[in-house]
Structures are given as C-alpha cells and as structure tokens.
Protein backbone atom coordinates (compact mmCIF):
# COMPACT_ATOMS: atom_id res chain seq x y z
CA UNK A 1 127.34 245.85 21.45
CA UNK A 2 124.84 242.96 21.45
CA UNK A 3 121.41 243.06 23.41
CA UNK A 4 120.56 239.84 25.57
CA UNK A 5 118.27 239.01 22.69
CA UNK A 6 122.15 238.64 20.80
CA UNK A 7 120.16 241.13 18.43
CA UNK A 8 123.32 242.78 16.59
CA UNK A 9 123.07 246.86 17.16
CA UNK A 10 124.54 249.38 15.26
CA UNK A 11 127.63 251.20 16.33
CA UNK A 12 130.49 253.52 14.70
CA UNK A 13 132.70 250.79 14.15
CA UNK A 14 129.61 248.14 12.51
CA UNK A 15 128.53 251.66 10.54
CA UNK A 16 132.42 251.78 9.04
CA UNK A 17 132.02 247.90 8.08
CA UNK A 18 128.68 248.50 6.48
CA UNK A 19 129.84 251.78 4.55
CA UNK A 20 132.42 249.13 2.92
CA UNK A 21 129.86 247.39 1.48
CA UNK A 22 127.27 250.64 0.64
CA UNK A 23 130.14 251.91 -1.16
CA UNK A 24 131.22 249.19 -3.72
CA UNK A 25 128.17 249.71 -6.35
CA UNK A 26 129.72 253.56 -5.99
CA UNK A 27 133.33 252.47 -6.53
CA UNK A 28 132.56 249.77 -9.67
CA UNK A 29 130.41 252.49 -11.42
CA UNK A 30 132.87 255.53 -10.98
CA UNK A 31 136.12 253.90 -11.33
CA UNK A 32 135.99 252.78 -15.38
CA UNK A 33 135.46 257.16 -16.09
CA UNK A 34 137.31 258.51 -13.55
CA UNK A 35 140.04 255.92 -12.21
CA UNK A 36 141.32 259.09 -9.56
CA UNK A 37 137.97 259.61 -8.07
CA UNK A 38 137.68 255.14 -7.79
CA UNK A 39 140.96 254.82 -6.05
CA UNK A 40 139.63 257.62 -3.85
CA UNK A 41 136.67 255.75 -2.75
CA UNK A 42 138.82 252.39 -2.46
CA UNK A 43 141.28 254.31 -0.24
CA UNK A 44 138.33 255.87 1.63
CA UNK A 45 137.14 252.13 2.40
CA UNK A 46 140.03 250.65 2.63
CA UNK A 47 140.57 252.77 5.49
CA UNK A 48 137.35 252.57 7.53
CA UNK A 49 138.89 248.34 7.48
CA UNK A 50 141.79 249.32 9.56
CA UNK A 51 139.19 252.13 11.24
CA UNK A 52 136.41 250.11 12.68
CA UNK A 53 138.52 247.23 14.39
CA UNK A 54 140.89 249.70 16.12
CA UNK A 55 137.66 251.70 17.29
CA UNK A 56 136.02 248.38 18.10
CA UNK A 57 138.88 247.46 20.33
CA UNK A 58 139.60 250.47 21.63
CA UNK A 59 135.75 251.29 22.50
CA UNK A 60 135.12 247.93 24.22
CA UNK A 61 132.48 247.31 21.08
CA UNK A 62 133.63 244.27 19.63
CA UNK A 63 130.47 242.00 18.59
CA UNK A 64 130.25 238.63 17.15
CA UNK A 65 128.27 240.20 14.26
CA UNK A 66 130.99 242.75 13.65
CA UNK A 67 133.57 239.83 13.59
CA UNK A 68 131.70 238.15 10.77
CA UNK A 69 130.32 240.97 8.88
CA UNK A 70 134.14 242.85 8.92
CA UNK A 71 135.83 240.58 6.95
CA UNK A 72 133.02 239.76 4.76
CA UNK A 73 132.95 243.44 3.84
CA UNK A 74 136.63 243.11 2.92
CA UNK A 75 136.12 240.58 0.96
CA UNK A 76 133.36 242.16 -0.84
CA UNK A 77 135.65 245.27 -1.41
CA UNK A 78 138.29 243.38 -2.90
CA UNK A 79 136.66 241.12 -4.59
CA UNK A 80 134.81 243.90 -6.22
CA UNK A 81 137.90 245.21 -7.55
CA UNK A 82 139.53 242.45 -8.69
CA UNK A 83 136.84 241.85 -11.41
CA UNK A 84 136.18 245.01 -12.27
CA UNK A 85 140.73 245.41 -12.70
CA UNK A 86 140.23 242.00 -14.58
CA UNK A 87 137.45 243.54 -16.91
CA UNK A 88 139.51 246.88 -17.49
CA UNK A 89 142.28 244.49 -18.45
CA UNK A 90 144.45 245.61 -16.11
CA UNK A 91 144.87 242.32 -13.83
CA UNK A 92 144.86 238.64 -15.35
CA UNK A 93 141.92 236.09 -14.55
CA UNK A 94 144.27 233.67 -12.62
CA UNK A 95 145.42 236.32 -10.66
CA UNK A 96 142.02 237.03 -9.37
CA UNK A 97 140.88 233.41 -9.39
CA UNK A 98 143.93 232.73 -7.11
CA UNK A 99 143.13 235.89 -4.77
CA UNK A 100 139.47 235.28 -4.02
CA UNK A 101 139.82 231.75 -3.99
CA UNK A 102 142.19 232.38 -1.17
CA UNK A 103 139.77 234.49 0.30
CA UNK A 104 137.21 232.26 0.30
CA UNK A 105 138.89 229.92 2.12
CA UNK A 106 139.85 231.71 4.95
CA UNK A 107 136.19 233.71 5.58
CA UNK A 108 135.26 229.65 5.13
CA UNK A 109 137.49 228.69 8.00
CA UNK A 110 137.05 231.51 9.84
CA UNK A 111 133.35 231.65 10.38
CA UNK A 112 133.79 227.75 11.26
CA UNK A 113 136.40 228.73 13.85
CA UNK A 114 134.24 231.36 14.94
CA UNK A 115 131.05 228.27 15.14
CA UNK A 116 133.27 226.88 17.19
CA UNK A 117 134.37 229.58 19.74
CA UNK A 118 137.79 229.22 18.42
CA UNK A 119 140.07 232.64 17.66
CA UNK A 120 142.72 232.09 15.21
CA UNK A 121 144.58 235.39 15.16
CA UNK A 122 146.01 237.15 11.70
CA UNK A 123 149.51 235.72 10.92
CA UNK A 124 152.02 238.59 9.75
CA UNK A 125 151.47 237.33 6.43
CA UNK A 126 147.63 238.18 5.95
CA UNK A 127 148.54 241.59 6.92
CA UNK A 128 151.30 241.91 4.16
CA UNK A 129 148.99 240.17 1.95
CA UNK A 130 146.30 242.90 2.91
CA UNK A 131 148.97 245.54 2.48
CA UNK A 132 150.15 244.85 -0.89
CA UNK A 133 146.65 243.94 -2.02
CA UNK A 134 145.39 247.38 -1.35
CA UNK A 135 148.28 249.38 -2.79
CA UNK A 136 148.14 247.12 -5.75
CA UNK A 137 144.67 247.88 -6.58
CA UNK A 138 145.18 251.59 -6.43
CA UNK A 139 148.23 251.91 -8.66
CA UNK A 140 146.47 249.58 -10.97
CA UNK A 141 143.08 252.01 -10.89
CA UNK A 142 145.10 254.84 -11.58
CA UNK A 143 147.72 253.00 -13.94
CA UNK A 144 148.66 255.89 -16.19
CA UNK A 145 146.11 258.26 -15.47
CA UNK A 146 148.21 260.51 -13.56
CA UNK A 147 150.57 262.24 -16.15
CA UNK A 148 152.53 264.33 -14.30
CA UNK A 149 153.84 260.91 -12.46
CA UNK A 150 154.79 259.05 -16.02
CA UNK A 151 156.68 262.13 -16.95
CA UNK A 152 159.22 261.74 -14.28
CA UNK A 153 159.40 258.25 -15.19
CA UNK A 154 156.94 257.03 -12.03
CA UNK A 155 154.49 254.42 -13.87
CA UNK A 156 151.87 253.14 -11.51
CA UNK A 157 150.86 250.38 -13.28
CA UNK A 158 153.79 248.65 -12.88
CA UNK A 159 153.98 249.40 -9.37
CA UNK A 160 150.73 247.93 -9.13
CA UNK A 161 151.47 244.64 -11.21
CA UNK A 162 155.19 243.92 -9.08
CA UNK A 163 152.46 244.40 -5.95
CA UNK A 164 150.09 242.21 -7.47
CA UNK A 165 152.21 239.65 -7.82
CA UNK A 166 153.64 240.00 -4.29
CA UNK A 167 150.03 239.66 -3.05
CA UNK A 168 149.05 236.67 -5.36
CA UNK A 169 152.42 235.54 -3.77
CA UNK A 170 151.65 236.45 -0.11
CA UNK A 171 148.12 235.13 -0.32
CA UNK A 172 148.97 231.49 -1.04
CA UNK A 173 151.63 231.41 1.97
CA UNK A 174 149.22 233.01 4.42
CA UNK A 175 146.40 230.83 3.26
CA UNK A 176 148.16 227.87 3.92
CA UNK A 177 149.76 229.70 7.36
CA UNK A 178 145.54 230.17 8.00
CA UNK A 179 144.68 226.85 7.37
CA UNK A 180 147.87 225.11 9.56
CA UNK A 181 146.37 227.11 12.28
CA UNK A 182 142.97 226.25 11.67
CA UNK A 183 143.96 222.62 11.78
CA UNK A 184 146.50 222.58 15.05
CA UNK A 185 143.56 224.57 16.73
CA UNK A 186 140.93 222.62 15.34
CA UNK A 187 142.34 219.39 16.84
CA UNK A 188 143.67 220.51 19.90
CA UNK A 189 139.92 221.53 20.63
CA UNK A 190 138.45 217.95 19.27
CA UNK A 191 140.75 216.21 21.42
C-alpha cells in the first residue's frame, strides 16, 4: 500500500520481492561449493516470485513500487545465475547474452508502459519462458551432483541444457509477443 505522499511502504508481498534480491550475494557465493544447497536458495526465491504477486492480488496490496521492483528482482535473480552457470561452464555466453538481453527489453518496455499508465499483461509465452528458465537453472546447478539420480540413468544436466534451450527459444518469441503488444498498445493510446 502507498501513503498519499505515494511514499512506497513495506508489506509481505514487497518483503518477498526484496528477499529476491537480499538473497542473490547468498546464492552466487554458496552455489560454486555446494550446488544442492544453491538450487535450494534459487528454488526458495524463485518461489517467493510466484508468492508475492498472488498475495499482492489476493490482499488488495498491489503498489506501483511493487510492480516495478517485482520484476526487477527477477531479473536480478536470473540474471545472477546465468553468469555465475556461464562462469561454472555449465551454460554458453550466447545463451545468456540472448536471455538477459531479452530481459532487458521487456523491464525496458515495461516500466515505459507503466510511465505511461498502460498494462500490458504476460502473454502465455513469458510464463513458459519463466517456467523453463527456472527448472533449467536448477538442473544445471545441480548437473551431476546428485549421484544417486545418474545411477539410474537420470542426468540433470541435460535436462537442464534441452530446458535451456527451450527457454533461449521461448524468450525470443515472447519478447517479440511483448514488444507487438507494447506497440498495438502504445499507438492505440498516441492516437
């Protein structure tokens, strides 16, 4: 909730968001030793994303500074584990590149929209995207750290790399999906 001032306040779901962020310095540092106990703490936040807009909604607390701040925390997040899977080896650079540049385009357009009291709603494909981007990253965290999986044949990272590649996929279609609606809704206002 927002004071007349439109000073932002702090409430459960803006606390989730900000935990996102408090987290990632946690996540980068543990994750390289102990790849279980990082896709913990990614799963952890990934969770409080899906979390703190359902609790928003369903609490009647929806701010403007949670709308901005939420998906720049999921950005962060991601972003954050990208590089770091990039520096462990386990994802390529274009990969990456393609994924945050995607991401960056659509916070861009977003927080424009947003300038301009416009809502553009999540296409279907962002979710997948979202989906696949999340269970990527943990099967490529834990790659082949958990034996008793590779011994029945189960090898995460290649899960994770087949999901990658989906995402990669699934973030240039929804990007351009984003930006189509950004447009139409864009002009329709300007005219």
């Amino acid at each position: 909730m927002e004071s007349s001032a439109n000073t932002p306040r702090l409430n459960l779901p803006t606390l989730l968001t900000l935990s996102r962020i408090v987290v990632i310095p946690i996540f980068i540092l543990a994750t390289p030793g102990n790849p279980i106990m990082g896709a913990v703490i990614f799963s952890l936040a990934s969770i409080t994303d899906f979390l703190d807009g359902y609790l928003a909604r369903r609490s009647g607390q929806v701010t403007r500074f949670g709308i901005i701040l939420d998906p720049i925390a999921d950005k962060f997040l991601v972003i954050s584990a990208l590089i770091l899977l990039v520096d462990l080896g386990a994802v390529s650079i274009w990969i990456a590149i393609i994924i945050i540049a995607r991401e960056f385009l659509v916070t861009g357009l977003r927080v424009v929209a947003l300038s301009k009291d416009m809502v553009i709603k999540a296409e279907m494909g962002g979710k997948l995207k979202t989906t696949a981007q999340i269970a990527a990253i943990i099967c490529l965290i834990l790659g082949r750290s958990i034996t008793p999986l590779t011994e029945f044949g189960i090898d995460l990272f290649d899960i994770g790399t087949v999901l990658i590649w989906a995402a990669v996929v699934l973030a240039i279609v929804s990007g351009v999906q984003y930006t189509l609606a950004f447009w139409r809704k864009f002009l329709t206002t300007a005219l």
